[in-house]
Protein backbone atom coordinates (compact mmCIF):
# COMPACT_ATOMS: atom_id res chain seq x y z
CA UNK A 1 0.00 0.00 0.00
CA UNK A 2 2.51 2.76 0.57
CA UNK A 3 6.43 3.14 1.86
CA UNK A 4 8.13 3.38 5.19
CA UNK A 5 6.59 6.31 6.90
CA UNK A 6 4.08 7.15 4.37
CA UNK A 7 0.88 8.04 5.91
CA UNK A 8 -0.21 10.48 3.30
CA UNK A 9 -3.24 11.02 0.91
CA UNK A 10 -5.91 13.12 1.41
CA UNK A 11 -9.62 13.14 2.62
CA UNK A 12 -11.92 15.81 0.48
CA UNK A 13 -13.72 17.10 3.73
CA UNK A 14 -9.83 17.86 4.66
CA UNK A 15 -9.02 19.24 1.65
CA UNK A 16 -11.91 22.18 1.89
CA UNK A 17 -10.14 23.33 5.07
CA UNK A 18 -6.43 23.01 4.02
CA UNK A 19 -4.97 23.40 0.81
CA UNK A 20 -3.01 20.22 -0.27
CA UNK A 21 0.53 19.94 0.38
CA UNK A 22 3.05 17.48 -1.50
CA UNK A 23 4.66 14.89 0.73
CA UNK A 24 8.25 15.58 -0.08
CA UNK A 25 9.83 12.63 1.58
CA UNK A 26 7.56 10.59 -0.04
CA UNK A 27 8.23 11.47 -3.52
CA UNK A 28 11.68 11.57 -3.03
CA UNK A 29 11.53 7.90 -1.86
CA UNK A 30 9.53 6.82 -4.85
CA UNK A 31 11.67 8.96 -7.70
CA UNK A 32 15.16 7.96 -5.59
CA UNK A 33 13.73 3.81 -5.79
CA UNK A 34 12.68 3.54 -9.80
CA UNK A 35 15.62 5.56 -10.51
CA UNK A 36 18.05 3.03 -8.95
CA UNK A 37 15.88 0.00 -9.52
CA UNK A 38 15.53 1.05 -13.91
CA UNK A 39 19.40 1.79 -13.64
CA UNK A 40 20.83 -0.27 -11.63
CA UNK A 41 18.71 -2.93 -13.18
CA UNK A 42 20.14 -2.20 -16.61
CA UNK A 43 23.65 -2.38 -15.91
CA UNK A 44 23.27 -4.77 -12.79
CA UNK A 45 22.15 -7.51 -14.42
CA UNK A 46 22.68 -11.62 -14.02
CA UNK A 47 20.36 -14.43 -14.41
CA UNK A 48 20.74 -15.71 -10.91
CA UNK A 49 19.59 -12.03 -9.94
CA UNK A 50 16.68 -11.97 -11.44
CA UNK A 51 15.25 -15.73 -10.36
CA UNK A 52 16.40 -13.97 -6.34
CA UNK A 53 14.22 -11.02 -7.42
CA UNK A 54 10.93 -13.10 -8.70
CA UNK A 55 11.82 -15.81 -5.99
CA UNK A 56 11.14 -12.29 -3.26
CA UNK A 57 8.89 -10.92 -5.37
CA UNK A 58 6.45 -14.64 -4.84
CA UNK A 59 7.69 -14.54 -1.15
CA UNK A 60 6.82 -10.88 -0.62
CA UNK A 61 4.22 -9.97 -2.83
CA UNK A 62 2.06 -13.32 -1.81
CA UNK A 63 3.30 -14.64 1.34
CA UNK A 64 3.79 -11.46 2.72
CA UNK A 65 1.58 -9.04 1.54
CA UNK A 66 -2.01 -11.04 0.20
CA UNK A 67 -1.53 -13.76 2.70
CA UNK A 68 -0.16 -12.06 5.62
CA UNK A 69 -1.13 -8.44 5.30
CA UNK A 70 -4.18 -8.93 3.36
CA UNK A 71 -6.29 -12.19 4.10
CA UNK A 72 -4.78 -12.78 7.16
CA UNK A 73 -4.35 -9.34 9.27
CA UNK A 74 -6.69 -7.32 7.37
CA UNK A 75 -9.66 -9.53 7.41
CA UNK A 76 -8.84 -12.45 9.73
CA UNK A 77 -10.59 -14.74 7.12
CA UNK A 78 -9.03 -17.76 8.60
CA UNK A 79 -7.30 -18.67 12.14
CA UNK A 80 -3.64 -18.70 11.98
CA UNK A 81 -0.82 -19.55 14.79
CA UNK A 82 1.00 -16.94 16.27
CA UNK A 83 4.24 -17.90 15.02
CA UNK A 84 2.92 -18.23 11.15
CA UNK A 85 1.37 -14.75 11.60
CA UNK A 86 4.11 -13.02 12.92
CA UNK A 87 6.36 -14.80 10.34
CA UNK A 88 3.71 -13.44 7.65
CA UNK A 89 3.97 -10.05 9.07
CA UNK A 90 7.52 -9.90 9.24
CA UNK A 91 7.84 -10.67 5.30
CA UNK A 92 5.02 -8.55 4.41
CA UNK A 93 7.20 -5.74 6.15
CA UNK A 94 9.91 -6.19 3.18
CA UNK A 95 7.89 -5.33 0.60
CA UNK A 96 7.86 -1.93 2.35
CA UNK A 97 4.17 -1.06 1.68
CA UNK A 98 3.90 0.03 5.43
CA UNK A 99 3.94 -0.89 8.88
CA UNK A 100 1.02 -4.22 9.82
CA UNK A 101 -0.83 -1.67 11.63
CA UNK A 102 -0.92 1.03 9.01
CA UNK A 103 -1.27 -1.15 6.47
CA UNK A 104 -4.16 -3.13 7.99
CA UNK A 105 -5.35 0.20 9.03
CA UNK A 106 -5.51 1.98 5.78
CA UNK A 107 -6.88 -1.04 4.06
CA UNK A 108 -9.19 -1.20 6.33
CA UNK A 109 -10.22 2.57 5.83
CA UNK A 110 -10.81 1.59 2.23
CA UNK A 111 -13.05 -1.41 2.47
CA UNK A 112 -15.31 1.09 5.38
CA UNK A 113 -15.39 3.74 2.95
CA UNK A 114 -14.87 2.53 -0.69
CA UNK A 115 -15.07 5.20 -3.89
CA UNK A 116 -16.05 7.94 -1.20
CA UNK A 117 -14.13 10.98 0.36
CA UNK A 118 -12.67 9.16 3.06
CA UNK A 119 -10.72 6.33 1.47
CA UNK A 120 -7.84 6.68 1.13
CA UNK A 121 -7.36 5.95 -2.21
CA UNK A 122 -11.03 7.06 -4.10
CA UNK A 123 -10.98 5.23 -7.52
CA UNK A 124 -13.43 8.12 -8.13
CA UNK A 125 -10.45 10.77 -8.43
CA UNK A 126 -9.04 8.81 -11.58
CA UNK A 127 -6.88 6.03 -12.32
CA UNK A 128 -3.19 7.74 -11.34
CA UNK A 129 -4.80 9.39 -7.99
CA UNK A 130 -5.87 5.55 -6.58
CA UNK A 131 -2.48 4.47 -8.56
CA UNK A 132 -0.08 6.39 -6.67
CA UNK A 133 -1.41 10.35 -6.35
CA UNK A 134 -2.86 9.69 -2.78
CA UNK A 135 0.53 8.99 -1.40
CA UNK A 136 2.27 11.96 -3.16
CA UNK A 137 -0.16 14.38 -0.92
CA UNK A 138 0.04 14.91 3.04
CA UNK A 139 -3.53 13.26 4.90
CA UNK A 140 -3.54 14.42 8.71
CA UNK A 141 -6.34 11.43 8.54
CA UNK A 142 -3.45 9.07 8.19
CA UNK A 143 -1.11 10.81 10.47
CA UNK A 144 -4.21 10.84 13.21
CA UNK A 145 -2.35 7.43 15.59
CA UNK A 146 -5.58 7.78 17.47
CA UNK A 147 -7.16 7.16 14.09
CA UNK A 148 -5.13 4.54 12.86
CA UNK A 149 -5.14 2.29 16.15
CA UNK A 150 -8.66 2.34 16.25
CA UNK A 151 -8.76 0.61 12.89
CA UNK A 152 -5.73 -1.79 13.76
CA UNK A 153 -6.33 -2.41 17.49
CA UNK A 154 -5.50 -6.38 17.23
CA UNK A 155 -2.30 -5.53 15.54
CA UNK A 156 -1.63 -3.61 18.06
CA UNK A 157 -2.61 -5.86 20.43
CA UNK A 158 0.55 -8.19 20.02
CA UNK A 159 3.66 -6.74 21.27
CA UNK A 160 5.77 -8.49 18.54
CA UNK A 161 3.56 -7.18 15.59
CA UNK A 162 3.19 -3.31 17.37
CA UNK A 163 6.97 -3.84 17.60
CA UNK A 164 7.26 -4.24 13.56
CA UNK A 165 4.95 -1.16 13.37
CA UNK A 166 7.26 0.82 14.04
CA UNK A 167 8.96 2.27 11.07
CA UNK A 168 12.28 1.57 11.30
CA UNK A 169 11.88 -1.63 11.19
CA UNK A 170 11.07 -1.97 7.83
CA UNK A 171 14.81 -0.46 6.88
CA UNK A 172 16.25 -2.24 9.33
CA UNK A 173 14.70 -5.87 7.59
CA UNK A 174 15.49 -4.53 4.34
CA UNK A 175 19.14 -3.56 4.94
CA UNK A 176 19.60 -6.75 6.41
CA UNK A 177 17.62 -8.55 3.37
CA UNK A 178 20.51 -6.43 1.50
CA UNK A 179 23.30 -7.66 2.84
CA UNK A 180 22.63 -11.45 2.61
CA UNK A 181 22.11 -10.53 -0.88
CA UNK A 182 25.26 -8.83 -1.22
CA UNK A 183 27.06 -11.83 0.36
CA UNK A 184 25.21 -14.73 -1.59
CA UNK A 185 25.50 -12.53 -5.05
CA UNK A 186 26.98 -9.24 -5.14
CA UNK A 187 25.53 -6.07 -6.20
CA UNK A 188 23.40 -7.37 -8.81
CA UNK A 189 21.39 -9.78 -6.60
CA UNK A 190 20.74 -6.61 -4.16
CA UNK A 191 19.73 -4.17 -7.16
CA UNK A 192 17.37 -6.75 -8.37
CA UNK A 193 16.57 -8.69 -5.06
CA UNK A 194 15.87 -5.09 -3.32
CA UNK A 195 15.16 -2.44 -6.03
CA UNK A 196 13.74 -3.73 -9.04
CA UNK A 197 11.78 -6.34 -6.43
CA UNK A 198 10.26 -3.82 -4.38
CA UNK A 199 9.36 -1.48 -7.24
CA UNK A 200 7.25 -4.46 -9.24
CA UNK A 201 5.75 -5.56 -6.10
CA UNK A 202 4.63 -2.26 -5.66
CA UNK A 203 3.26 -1.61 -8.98
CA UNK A 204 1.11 -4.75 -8.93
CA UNK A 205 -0.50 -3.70 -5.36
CA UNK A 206 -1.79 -0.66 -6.56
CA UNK A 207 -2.88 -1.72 -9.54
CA UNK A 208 -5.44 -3.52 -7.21
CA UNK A 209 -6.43 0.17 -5.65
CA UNK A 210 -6.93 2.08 -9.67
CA UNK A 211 -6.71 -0.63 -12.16
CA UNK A 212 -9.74 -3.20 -10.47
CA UNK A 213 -11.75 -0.25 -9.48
CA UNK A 214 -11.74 0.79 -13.44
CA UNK A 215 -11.60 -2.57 -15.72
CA UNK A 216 -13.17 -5.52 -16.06
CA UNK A 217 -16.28 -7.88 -15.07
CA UNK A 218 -18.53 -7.81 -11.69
CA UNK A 219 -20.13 -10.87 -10.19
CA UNK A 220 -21.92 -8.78 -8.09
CA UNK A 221 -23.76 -5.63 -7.73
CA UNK A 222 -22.38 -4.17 -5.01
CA UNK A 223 -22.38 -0.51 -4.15
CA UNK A 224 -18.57 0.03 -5.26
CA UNK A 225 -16.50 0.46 -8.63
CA UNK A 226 -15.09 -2.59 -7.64
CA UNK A 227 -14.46 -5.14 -10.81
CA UNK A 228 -12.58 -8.61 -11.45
CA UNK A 229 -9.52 -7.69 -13.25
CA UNK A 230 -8.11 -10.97 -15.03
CA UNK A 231 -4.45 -9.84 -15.16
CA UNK A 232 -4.06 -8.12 -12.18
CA UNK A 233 -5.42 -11.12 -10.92
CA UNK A 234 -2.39 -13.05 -12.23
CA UNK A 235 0.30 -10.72 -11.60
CA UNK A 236 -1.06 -9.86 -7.51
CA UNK A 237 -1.96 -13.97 -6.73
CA UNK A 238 -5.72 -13.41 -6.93
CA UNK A 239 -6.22 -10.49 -5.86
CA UNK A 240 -7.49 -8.84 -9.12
CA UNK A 241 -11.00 -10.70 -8.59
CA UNK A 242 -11.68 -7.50 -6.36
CA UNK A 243 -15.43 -7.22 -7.28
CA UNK A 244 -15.81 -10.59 -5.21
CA UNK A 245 -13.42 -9.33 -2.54
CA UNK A 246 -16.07 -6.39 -1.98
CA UNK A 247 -19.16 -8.63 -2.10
CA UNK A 248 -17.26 -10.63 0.46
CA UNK A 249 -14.56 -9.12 2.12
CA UNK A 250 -13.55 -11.61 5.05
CA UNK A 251 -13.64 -14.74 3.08
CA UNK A 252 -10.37 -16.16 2.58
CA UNK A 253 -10.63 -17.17 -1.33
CA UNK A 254 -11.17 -14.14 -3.78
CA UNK A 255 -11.19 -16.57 -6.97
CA UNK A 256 -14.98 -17.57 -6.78
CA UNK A 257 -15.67 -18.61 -10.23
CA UNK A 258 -14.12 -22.13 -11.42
CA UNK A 259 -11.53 -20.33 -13.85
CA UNK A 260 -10.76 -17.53 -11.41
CA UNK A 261 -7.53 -18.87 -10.56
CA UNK A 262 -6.53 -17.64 -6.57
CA UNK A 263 -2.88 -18.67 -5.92
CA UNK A 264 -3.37 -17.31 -2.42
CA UNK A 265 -6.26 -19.49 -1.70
CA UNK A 266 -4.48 -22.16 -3.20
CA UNK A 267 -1.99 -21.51 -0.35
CA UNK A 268 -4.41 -21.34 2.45
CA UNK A 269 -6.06 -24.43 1.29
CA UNK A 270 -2.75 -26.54 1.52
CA UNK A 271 -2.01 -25.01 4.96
CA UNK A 272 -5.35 -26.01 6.25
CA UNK A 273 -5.14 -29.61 4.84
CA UNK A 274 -2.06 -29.47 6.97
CA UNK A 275 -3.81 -28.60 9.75
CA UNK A 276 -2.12 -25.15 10.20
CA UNK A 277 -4.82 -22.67 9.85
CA UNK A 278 -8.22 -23.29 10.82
CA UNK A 279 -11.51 -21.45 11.06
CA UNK A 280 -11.03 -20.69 7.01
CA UNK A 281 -14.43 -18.60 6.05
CA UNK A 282 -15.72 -19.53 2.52
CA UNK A 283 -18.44 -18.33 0.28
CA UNK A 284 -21.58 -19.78 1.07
């Protein structure tokens, strides 16, 4: 959903009061990342660094961030031990989308108050506002802690998981993620394995905030622009059928149709056949 620190987009009823100011910091982070990651990627390039990138970008971008940010955190669709959800947590925090708690806060926001005013990302501002605009532009709604623990109390109900939402952390993971990289493969494995990595994975997440709120088919009527969105539902796991996410937002599989292929439910299915998660809410 949004970088280290980022709490910024903008609520219209905020926006009549106080004129809207550009988060600096945060478009320095995002011009400072695809400038090294299209770059470095060019002239930092091996095979064994790219199969490390899409090897994080599966581990990240699904394990971290649809399983364990999404499904799990978000909407508690299914009953997970503490170990596997702190684990989840931990890897969601490389893709550095956010914090657990502001990420399961914001997200949160959204589902509360979709294609309105006060979500954070309104699909009804255009495609590049939901894309990436709202994060370019300060939100005091997002910088409100009061705000934001009252939408992500249980995460910061576990001291290990308040803990990782604290900003730093995510830098501190990351650097670390860097220099095991740097170790097992030099500087091309951390300008792919890092950069480039953490650049696509953020592409593909907000394409589920502009690109299924704009394109494709709906299941179901439901009072939202949300729509199933075949290829973002390939590159982002399953999360692209986002018209049956709204309809029903705490099951655990998105994919409700036979050919609406869920990799992330695929996932949750094995680990419950395992025995690891329970409680796993379905469609009815």
């Amino acid at each position: 959903m949004s970088p280290p620190n980022v709490a910024s987009t903008i609520d219209n009823k905020t926006a009549a009061h106080q004129p809207a100011q550009i988060d600096w910091f945060i478009l320095t982070w995002f011009v400072v990342l695809h400038s090294i990651a299209i770059i470095g990627g060019y002239y930092f390039f091996s095979w064994g660094a790219l199969i490390t990138a899409a090897a994080l970008y599966v581990l990240t971008g699904m394990v971290g961030i649809t399983f364990g940010y999404h499904r799990l955190l978000s909407h508690r669709s299914f009953r997970a031990p503490r170990w596997l959800e702190r684990t989840a947590a931990t890897i969601g925090a490389l893709a550095l989308q956010g914090t657990p708690a502001f990420w399961v806060a914001t997200h949160r926001m959204h589902h509360a108050f979709v294609d309105t005013s006060a979500d954070p990302h309104d699909a009804n501002r255009g495609f590049w506002w939901s894309h990436i605009g709202w994060m370019l532009i300060k939100n005091p709604e997002l910088r409100n802690h009061l705000k934001m623990r009252k939408f992500a109390r249980d995460i910061y109900a576990d001291p290990y998981l308040a803990w990782l939402s604290q900003d730093i952390q995510q830098i501190t993971l990351q650097v670390a993620l860097g220099l095991v990289l740097l170790i097992l493969g030099g500087w091309d494995y951390v300008i792919w394995g890092v950069f480039v990595r953490v650049i696509f994975v953020y592409h593909i997440t907000w394409l589920i905030n502009s690109a299924t709120h704009r394109y494709g088919y709906r299941n179901f009527e439901t009072e939202d622009g949300s729509a199933n969105t075949w290829w973002v539902a390939v590159l982002a796991f399953g999360e692209g059928w986002h018209n049956n996410h709204h309809a029903f937002p705490d099951v655990a599989p998105a994919g409700l149709k036979w050919w609406e292929l869920d990799p992330t439910w695929i996932l949750i299915r094995l680990l419950e056949q395992l025995g690891v998660v329970t409680q796993v809410k379905r469609h009815q």
